[in-house]
C-alpha atoms as a PDB file:
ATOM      1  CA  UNK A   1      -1.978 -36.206  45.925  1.00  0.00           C
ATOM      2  CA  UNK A   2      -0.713 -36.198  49.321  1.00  0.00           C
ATOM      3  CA  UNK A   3       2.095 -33.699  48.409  1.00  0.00           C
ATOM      4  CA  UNK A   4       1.423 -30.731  45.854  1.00  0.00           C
ATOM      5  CA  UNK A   5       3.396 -31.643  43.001  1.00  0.00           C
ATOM      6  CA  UNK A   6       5.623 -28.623  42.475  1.00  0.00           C
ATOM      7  CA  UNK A   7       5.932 -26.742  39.163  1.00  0.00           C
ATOM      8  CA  UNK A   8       7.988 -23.772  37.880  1.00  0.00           C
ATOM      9  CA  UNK A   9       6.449 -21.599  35.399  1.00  0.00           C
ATOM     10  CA  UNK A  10       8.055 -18.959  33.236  1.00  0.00           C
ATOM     11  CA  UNK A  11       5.959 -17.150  31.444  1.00  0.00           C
ATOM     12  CA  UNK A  12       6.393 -13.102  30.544  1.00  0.00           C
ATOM     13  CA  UNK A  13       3.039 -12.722  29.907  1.00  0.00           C
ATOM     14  CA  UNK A  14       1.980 -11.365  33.242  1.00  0.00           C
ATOM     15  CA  UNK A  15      -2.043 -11.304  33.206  1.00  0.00           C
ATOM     16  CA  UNK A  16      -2.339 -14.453  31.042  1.00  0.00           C
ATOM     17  CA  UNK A  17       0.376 -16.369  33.446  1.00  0.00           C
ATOM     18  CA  UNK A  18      -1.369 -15.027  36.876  1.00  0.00           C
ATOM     19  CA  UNK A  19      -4.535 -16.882  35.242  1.00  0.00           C
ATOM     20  CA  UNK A  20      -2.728 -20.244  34.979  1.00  0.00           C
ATOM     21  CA  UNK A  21      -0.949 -20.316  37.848  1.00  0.00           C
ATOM     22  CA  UNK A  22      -4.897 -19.684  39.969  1.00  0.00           C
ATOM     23  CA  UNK A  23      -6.302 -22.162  38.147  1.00  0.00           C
ATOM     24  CA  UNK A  24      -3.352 -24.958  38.830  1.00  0.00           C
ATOM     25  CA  UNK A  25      -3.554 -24.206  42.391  1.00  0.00           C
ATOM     26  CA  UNK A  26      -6.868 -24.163  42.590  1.00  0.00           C
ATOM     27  CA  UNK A  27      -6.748 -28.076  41.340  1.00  0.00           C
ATOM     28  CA  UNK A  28      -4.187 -28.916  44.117  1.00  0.00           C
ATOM     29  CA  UNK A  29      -0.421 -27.925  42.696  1.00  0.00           C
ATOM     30  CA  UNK A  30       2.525 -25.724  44.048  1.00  0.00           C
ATOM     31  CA  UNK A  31       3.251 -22.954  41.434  1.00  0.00           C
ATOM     32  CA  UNK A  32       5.990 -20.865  41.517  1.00  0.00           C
ATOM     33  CA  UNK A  33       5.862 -18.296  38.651  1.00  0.00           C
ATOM     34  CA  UNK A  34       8.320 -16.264  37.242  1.00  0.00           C
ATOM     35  CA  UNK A  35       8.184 -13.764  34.110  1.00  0.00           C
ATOM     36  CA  UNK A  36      11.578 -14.308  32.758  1.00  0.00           C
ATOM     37  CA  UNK A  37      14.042 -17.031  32.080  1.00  0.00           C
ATOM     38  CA  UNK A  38      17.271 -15.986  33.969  1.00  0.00           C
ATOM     39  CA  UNK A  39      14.815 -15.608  37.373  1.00  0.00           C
ATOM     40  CA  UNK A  40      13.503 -19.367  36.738  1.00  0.00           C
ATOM     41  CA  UNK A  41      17.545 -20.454  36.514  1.00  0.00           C
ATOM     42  CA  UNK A  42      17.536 -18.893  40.407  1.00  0.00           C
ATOM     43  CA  UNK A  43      14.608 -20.325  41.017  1.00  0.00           C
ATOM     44  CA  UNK A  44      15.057 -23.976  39.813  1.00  0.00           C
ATOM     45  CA  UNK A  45      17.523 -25.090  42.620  1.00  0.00           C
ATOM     46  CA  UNK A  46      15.466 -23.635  45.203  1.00  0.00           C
ATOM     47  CA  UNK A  47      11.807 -24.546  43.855  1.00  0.00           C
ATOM     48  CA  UNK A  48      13.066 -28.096  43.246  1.00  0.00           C
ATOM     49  CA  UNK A  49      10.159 -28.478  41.056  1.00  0.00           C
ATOM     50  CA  UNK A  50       8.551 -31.661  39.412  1.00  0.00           C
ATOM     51  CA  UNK A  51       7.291 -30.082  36.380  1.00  0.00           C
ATOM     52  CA  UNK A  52       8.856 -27.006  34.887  1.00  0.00           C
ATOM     53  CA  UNK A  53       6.720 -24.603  32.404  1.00  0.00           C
ATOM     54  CA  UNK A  54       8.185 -22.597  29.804  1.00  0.00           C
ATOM     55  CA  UNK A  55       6.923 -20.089  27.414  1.00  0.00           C
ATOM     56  CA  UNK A  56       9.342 -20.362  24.727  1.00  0.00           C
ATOM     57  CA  UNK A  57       9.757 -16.425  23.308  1.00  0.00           C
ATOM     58  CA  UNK A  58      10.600 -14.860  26.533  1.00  0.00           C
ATOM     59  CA  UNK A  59      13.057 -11.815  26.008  1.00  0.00           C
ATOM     60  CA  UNK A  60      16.666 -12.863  27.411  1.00  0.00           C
ATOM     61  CA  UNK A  61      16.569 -16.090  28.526  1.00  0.00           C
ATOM     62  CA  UNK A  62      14.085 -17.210  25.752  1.00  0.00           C
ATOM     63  CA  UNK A  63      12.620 -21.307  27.217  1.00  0.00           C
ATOM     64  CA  UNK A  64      14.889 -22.749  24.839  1.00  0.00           C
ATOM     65  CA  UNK A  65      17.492 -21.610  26.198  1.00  0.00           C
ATOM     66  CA  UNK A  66      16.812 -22.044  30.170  1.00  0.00           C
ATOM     67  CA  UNK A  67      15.879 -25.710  28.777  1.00  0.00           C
ATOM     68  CA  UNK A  68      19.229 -26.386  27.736  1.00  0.00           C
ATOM     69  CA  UNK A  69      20.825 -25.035  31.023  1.00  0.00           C
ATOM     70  CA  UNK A  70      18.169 -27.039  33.359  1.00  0.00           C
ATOM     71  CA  UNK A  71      19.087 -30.473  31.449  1.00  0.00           C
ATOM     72  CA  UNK A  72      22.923 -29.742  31.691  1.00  0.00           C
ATOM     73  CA  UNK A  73      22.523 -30.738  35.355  1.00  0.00           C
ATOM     74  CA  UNK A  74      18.660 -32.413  35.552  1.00  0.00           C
ATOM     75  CA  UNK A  75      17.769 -35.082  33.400  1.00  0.00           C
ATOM     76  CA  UNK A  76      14.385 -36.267  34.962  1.00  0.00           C
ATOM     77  CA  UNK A  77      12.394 -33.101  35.849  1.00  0.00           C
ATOM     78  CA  UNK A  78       9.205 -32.660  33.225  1.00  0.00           C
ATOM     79  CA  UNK A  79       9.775 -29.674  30.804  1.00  0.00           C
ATOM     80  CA  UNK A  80       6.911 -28.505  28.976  1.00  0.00           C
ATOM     81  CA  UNK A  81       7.105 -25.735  26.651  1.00  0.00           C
ATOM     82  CA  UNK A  82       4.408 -22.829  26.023  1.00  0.00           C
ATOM     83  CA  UNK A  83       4.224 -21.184  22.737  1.00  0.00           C
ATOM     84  CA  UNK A  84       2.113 -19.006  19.841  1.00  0.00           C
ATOM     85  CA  UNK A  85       4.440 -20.667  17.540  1.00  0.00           C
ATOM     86  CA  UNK A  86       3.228 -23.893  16.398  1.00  0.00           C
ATOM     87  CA  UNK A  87       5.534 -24.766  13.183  1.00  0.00           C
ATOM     88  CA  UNK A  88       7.470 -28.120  13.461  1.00  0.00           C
ATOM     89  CA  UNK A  89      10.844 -26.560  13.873  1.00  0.00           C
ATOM     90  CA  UNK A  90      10.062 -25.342  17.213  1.00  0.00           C
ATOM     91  CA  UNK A  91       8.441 -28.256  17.993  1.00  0.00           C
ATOM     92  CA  UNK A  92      11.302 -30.820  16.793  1.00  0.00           C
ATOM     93  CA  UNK A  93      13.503 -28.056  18.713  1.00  0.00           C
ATOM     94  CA  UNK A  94      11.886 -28.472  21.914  1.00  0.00           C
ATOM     95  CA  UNK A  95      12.044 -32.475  21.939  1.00  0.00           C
ATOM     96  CA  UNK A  96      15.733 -32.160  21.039  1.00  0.00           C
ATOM     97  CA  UNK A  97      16.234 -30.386  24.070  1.00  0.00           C
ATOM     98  CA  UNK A  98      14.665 -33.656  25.905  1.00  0.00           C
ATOM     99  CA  UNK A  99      11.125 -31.323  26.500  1.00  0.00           C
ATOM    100  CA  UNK A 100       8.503 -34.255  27.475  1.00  0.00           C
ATOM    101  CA  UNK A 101       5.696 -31.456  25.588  1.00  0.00           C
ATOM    102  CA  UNK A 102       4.928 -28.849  24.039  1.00  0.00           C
ATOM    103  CA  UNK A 103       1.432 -27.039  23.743  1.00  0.00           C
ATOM    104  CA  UNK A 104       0.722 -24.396  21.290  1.00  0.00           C
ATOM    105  CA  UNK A 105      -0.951 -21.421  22.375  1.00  0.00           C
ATOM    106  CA  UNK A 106      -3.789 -20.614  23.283  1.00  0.00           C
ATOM    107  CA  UNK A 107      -4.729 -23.659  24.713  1.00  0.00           C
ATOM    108  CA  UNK A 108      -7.432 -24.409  27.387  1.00  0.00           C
ATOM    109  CA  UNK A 109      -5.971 -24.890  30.634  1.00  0.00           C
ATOM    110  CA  UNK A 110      -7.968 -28.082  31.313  1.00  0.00           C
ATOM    111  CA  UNK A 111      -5.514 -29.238  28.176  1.00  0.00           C
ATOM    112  CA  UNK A 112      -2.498 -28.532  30.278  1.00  0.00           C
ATOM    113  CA  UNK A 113      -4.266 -30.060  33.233  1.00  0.00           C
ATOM    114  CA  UNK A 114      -5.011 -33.389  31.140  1.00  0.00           C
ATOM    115  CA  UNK A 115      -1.426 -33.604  30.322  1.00  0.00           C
ATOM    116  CA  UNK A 116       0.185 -33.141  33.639  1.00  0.00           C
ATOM    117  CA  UNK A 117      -2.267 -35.318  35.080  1.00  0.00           C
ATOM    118  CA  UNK A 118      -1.108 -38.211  32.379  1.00  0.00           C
ATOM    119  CA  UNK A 119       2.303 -37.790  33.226  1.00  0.00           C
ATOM    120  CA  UNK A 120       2.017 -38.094  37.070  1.00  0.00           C
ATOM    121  CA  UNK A 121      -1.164 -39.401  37.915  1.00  0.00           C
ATOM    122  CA  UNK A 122      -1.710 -42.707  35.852  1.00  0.00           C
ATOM    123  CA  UNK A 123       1.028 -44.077  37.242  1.00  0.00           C
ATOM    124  CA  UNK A 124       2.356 -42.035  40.414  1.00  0.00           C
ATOM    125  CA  UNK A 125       4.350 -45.330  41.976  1.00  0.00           C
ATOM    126  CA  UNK A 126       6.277 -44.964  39.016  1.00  0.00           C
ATOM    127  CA  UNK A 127      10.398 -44.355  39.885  1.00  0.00           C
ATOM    128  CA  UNK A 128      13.757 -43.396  37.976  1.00  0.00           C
ATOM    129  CA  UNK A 129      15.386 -46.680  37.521  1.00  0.00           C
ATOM    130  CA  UNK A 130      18.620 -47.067  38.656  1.00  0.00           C
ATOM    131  CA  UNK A 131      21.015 -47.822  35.811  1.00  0.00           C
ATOM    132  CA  UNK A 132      24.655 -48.501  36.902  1.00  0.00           C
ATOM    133  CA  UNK A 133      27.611 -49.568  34.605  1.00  0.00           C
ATOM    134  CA  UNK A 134      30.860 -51.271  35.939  1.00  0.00           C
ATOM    135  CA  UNK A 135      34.194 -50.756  34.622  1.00  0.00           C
ATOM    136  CA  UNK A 136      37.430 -51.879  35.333  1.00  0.00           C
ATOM    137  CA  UNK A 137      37.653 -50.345  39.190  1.00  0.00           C
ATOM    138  CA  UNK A 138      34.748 -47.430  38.416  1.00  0.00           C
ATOM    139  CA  UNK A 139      30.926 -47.817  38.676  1.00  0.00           C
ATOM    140  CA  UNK A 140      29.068 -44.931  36.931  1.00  0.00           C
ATOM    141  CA  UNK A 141      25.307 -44.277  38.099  1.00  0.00           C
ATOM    142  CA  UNK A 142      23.822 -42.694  34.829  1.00  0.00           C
ATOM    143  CA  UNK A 143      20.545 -42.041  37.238  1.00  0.00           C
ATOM    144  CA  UNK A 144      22.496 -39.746  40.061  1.00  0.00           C
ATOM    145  CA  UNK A 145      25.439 -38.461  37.168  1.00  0.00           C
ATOM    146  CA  UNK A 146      28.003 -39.871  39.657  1.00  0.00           C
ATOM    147  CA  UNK A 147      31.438 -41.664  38.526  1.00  0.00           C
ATOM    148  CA  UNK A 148      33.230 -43.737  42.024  1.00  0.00           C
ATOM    149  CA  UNK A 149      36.633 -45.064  41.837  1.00  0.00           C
ATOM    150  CA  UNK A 150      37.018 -46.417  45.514  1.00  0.00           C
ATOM    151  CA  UNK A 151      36.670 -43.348  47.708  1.00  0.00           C
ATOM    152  CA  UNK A 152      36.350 -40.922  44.919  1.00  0.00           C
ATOM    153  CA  UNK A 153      33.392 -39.636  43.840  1.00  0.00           C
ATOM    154  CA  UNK A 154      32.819 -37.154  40.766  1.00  0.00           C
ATOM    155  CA  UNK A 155      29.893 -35.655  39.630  1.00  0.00           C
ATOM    156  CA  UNK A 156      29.544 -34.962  35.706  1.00  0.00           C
ATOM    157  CA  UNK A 157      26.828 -32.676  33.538  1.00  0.00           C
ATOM    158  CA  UNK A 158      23.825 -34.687  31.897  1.00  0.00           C
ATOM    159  CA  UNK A 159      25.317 -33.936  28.745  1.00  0.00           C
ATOM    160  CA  UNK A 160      28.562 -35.692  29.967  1.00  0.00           C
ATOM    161  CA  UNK A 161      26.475 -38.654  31.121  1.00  0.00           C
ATOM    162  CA  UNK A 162      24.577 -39.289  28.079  1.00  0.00           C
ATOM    163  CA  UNK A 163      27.807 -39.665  25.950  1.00  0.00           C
ATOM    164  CA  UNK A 164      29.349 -42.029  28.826  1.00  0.00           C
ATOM    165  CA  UNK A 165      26.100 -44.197  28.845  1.00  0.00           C
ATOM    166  CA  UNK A 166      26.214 -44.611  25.505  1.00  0.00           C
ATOM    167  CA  UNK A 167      30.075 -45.529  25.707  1.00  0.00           C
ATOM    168  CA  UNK A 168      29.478 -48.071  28.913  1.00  0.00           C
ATOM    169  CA  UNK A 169      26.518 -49.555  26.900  1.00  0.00           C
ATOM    170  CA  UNK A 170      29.313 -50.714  24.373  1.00  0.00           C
ATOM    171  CA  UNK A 171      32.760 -51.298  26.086  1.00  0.00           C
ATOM    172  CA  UNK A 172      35.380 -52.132  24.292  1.00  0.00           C
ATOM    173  CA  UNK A 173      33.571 -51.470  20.921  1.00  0.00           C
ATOM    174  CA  UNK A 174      34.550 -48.494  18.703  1.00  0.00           C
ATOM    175  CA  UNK A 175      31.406 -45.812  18.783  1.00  0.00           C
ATOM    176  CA  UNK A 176      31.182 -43.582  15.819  1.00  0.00           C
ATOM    177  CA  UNK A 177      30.839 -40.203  16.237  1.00  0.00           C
ATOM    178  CA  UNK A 178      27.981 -39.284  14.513  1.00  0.00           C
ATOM    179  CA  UNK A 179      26.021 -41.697  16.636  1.00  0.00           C
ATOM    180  CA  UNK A 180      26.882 -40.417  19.608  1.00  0.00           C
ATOM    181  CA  UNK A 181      26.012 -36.262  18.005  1.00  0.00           C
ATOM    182  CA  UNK A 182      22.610 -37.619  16.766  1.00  0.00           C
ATOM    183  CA  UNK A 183      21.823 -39.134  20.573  1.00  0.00           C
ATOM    184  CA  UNK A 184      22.772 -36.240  22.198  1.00  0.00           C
ATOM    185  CA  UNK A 185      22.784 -33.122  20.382  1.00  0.00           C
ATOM    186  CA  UNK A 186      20.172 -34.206  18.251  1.00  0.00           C
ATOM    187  CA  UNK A 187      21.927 -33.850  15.093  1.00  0.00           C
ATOM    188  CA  UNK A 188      25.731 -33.615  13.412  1.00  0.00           C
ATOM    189  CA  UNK A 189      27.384 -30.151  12.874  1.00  0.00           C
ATOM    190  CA  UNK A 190      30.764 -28.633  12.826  1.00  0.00           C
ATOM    191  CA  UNK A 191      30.129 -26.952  16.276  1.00  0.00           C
ATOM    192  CA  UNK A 192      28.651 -29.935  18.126  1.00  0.00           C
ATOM    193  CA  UNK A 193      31.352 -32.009  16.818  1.00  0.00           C
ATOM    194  CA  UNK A 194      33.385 -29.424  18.591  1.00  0.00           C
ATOM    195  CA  UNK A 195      31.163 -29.607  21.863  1.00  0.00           C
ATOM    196  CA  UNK A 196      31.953 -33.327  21.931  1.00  0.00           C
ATOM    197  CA  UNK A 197      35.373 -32.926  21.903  1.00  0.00           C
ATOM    198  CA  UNK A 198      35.089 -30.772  24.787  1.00  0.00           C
ATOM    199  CA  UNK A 199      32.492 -32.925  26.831  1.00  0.00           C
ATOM    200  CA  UNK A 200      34.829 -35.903  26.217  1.00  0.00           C
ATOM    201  CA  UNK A 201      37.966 -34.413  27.488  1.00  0.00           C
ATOM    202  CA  UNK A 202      36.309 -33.460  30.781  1.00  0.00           C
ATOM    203  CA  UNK A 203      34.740 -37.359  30.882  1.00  0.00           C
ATOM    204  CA  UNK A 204      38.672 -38.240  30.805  1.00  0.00           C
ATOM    205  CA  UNK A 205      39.282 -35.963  33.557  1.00  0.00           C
ATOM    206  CA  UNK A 206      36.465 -37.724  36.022  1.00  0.00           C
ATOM    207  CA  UNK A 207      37.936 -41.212  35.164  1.00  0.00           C
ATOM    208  CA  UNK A 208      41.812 -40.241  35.570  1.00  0.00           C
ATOM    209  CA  UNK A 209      41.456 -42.075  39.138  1.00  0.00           C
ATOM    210  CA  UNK A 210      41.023 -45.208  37.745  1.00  0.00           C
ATOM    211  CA  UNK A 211      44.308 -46.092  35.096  1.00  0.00           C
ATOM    212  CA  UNK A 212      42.309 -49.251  33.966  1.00  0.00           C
ATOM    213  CA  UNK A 213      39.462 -47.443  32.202  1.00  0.00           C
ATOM    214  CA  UNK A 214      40.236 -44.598  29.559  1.00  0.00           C
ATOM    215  CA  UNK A 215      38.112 -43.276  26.395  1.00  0.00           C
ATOM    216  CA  UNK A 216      40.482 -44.062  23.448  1.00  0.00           C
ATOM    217  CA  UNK A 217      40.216 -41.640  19.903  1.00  0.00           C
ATOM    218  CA  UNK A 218      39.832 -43.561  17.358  1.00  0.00           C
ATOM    219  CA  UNK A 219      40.376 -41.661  13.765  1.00  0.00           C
ATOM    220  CA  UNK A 220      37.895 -41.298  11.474  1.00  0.00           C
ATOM    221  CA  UNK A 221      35.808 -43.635  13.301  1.00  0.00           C
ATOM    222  CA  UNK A 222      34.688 -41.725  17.002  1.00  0.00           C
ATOM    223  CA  UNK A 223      35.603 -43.370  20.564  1.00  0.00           C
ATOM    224  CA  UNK A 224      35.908 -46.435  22.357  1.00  0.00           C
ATOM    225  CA  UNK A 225      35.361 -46.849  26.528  1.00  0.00           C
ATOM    226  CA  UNK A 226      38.072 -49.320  27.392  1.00  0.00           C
ATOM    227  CA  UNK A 227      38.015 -50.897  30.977  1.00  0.00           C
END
């Protein structure tokens, strides 16, 4: 690789992590390690990484958790998550969360190695497509999270875009709501049903500077993009 691919990795486990983080340097990457999860929030904007590690039963922040906040704003960086729990709750936990693996410890490191090297060596041309939707007089770039009306330009949270992809996919076409829970949240409660509410009165709020395009409430059925 002519540039080190950069990874973040969280890990509170300091001897075990120090370990890791020689032996991924020594086969050509960028670590930058941290032992807790609120650190590798700080660190994330500055790192910029490619690939982000996390050991999921860290105290505070646990990898779950720091997961959740790194995909409210990033929705292509790697996530991997490192754990001594191996039962299919975590696991289906961590994919929900949009985590690309998972590897149960202990694990050989040459495992890890395999895996990053499938992910970003078979096919390092590879690129984030762009996928843009037009609407009325707004043009939403699901790739970048950006809505423009004319001049305007507003960014939203990955969360935000994944409902409004799913709406643009399907203008003018009534969405139910328990489609749109299941695609994002990964399943349909009481309090996501809430959180949707929420994320869809702040989508209303980016499109306001275009009157042609609004997301209309539909009872008992969910939400329809009209533009």
């Amino acid at each position: 690789m002519a540039t080190p691919l950069k990874i973040l990795f969280a890990d509170d486990d300091l001897k075990y992590s120090l370990l890791l983080k020689r032996f991924l340097e020594k086969e050509g990457y960028d670590v930058a390690y941290t032992g807790n999860g609120m650190m590798a929030l700080e660190q994330f904007p500055v790192v910029k990484p490619d690939l982000v590690l996390l050991d999921i039963n860290m105290p505070g922040l646990n990898g779950f958790e720091v997961a959740e906040k790194i995909r409210e704003n990033d929705r292509h960086v790697l996530i991997f998550f490192l754990s001594d729990r191996s039962d299919k709750t975590d696991r289906l936990k961590g994919f929900s969360l949009k985590g690309n693996d998972y590897l149960a410890k202990p694990f050989y490191p040459e495992e890890l190695l395999a895996r990053i090297k499938e992910r970003f060596e078979v096919n390092p041309d590879v690129k984030v497509e762009e996928e843009i939707y037009h609407f009325a007089n707004t043009v939403f770039d699901y790739s970048t999270n950006e809505i423009r009306t004319g001049n305007s330009k507003t960014l939203v949270t990955s969360c935000q875009a994944e409902i409004l992809r799913i709406l643009a996919r399907n203008p003018n076409v009534a969405i139910d709501r328990e489609i749109i829970l299941s695609a994002v949240w990964g399943n349909v409660s009481y309090a996501n049903s809430l959180a949707l509410n929420v994320q869809v009165t702040y989508l209303r709020k980016a499109l306001r500077n275009d009157p042609s395009t609004s997301i209309v409430s539909l009872t008992k059925k969910g939400y329809m993009l009209k533009g």
